[in-house]
C-alpha atoms as a PDB file:
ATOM      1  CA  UNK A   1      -8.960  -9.691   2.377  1.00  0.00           C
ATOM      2  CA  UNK A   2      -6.013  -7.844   0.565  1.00  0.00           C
ATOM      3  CA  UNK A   3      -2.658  -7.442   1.549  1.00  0.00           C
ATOM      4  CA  UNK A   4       0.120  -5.652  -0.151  1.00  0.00           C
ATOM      5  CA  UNK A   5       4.176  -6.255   0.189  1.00  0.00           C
ATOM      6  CA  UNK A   6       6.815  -3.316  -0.448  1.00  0.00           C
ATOM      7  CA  UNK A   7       9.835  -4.268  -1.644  1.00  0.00           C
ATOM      8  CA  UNK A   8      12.912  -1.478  -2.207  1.00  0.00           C
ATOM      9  CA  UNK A   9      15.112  -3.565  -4.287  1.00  0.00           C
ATOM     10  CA  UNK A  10      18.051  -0.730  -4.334  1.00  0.00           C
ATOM     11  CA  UNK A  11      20.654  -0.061  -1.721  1.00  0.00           C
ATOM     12  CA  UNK A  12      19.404   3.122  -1.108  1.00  0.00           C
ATOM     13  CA  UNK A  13      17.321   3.354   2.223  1.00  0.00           C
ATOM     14  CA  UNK A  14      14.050   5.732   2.015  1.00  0.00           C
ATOM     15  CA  UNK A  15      10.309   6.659   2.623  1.00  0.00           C
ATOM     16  CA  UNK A  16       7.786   4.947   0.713  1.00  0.00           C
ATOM     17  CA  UNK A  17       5.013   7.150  -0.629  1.00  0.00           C
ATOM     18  CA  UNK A  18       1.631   5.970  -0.814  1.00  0.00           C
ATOM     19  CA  UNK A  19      -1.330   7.283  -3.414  1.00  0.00           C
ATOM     20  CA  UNK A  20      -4.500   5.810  -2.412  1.00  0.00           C
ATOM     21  CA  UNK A  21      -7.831   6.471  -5.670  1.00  0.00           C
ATOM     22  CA  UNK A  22     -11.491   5.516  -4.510  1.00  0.00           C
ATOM     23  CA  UNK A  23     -13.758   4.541  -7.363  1.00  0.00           C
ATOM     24  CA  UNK A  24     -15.042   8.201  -7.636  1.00  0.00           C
ATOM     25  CA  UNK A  25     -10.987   9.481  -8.688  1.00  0.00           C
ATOM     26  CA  UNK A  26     -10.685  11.086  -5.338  1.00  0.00           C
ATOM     27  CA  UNK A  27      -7.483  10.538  -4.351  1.00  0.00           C
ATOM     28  CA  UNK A  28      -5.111  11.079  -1.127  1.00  0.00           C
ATOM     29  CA  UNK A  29      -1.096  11.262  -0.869  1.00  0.00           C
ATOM     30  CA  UNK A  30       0.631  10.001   1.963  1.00  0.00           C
ATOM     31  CA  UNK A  31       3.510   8.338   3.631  1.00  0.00           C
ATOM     32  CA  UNK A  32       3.650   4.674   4.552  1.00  0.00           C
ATOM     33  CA  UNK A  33       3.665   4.583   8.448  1.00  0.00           C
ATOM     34  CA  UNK A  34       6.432   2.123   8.580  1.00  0.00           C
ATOM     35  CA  UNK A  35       8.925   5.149   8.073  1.00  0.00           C
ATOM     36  CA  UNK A  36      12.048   4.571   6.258  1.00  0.00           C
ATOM     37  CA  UNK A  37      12.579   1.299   4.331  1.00  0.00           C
ATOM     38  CA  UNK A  38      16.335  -0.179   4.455  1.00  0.00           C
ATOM     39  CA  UNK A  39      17.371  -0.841   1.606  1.00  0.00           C
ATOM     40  CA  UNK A  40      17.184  -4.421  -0.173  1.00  0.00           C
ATOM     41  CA  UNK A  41      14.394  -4.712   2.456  1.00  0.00           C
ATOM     42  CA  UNK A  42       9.955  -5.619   2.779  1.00  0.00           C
ATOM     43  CA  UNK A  43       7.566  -4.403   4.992  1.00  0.00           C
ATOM     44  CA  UNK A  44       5.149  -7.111   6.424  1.00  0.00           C
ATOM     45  CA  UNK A  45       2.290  -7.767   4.756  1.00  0.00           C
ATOM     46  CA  UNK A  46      -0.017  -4.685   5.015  1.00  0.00           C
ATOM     47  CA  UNK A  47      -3.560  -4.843   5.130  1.00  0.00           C
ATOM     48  CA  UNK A  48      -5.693  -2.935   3.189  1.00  0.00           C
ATOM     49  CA  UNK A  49      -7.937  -1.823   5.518  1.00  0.00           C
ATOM     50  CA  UNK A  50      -4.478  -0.499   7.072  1.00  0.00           C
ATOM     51  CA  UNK A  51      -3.853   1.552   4.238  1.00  0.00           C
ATOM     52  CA  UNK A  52      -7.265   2.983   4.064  1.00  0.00           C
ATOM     53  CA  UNK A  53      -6.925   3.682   7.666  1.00  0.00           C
ATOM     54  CA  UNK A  54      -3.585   5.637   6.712  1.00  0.00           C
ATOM     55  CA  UNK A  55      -5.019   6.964   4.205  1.00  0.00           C
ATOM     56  CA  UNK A  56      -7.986   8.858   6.632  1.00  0.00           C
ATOM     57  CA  UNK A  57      -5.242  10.047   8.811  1.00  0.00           C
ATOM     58  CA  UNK A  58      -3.572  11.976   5.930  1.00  0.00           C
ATOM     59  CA  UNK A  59      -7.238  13.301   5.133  1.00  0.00           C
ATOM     60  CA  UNK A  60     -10.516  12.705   6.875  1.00  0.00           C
ATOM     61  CA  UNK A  61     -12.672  13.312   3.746  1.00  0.00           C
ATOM     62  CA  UNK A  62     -11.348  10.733   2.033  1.00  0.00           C
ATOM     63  CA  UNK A  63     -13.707   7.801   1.567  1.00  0.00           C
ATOM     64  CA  UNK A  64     -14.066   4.293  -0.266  1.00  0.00           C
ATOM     65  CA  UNK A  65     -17.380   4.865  -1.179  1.00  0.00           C
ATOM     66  CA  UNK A  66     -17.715   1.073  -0.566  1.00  0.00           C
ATOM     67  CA  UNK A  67     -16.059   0.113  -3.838  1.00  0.00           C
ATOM     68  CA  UNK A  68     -12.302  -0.450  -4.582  1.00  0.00           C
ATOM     69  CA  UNK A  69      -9.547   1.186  -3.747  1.00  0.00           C
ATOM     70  CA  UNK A  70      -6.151   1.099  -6.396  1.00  0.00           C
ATOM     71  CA  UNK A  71      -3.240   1.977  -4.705  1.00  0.00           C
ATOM     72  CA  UNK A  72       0.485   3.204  -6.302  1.00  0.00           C
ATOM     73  CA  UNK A  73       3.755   3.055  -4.411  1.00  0.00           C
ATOM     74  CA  UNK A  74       6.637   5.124  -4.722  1.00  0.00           C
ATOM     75  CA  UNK A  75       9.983   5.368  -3.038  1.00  0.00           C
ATOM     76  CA  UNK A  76      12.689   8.045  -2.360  1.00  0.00           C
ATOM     77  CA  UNK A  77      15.375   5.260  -4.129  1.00  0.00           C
ATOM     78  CA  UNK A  78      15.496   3.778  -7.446  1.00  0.00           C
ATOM     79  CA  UNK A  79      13.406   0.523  -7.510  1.00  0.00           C
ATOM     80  CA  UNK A  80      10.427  -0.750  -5.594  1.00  0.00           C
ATOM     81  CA  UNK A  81       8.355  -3.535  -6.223  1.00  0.00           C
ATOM     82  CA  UNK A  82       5.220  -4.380  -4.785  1.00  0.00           C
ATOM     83  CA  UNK A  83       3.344  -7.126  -4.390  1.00  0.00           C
ATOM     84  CA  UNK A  84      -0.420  -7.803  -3.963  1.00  0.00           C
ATOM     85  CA  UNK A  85      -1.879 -10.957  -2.024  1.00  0.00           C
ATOM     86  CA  UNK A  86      -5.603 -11.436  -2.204  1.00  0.00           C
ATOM     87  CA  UNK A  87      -7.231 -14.006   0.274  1.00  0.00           C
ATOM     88  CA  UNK A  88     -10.073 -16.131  -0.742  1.00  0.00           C
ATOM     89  CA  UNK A  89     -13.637 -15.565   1.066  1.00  0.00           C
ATOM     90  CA  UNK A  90     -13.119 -18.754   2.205  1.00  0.00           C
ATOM     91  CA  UNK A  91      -9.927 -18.550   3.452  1.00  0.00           C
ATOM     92  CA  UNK A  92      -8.540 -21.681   1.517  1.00  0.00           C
ATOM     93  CA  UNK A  93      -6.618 -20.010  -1.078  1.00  0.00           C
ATOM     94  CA  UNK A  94      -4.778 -17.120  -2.001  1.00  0.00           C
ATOM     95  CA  UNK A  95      -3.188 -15.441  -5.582  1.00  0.00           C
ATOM     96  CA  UNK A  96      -0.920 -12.989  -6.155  1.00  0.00           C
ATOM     97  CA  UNK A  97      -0.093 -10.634  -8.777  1.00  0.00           C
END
C-alpha cells in the first residue's frame, strides 16, 4: 500500500491541489478533500486508493488502467512538501522517499 503526507511548510493557510497521471498520460485536476491546510500544518496519511477515489469524483472517466498512478501537489501558499510512504507486501517494513 501507498500513502502520501502533505506538508505546507509556510504560514500561509490554503487549498492543496492535486494532479493525478495514469500510465496512459491521462490526467485529472482536483482539490484535496481535506479543504484548507493551516499553515505549518500535515494532513494524515492519505491513501492512495483515497486519492484515486478523489480523483473519480473530479472525473468519472478517469482510470488507472491497473498500472501506476504519479501524483503532484500544489498549494495556494509558498512551500509544500510531500512525503511518500510505501508499505511492504508483507507488512513488515516500510520506506519513504
Amino acid at each position: 500500500d501507498g500513502f502520501v503526507r502533505v506538508s505546507n511548510k509556510s504560514a500561509v493557510p490554503g487549498k492543496v491541489i492535486v494532479t493525478l497521471w495514469n500510465d496512459a498520460g491521462t490526467a485529472v485536476t482536483f482539490d484535496l478533500a481535506d479543504g484548507v491546510l493551516a499553515g505549518q500544518a500535515s494532513t494524515a496519511l492519505i491513501s492512495a486508493a483515497s486519492l484515486y477515489t478523489q480523483a473519480q469524483a473530479a472525473d468519472a472517466t478517469f482510470a488507472h488502467n491497473d498500472g501506476k498512478l504519479r501524483a503532484v501537489f500544489e498549494g495556494e501558499f509558498s512551500a509544500i512538501a510531500a512525503q511518500s510512504v510505501t508499505i511492504s507486501t508483507d507488512n513488515t517494513t516500510f520506506t519513504t522517499f
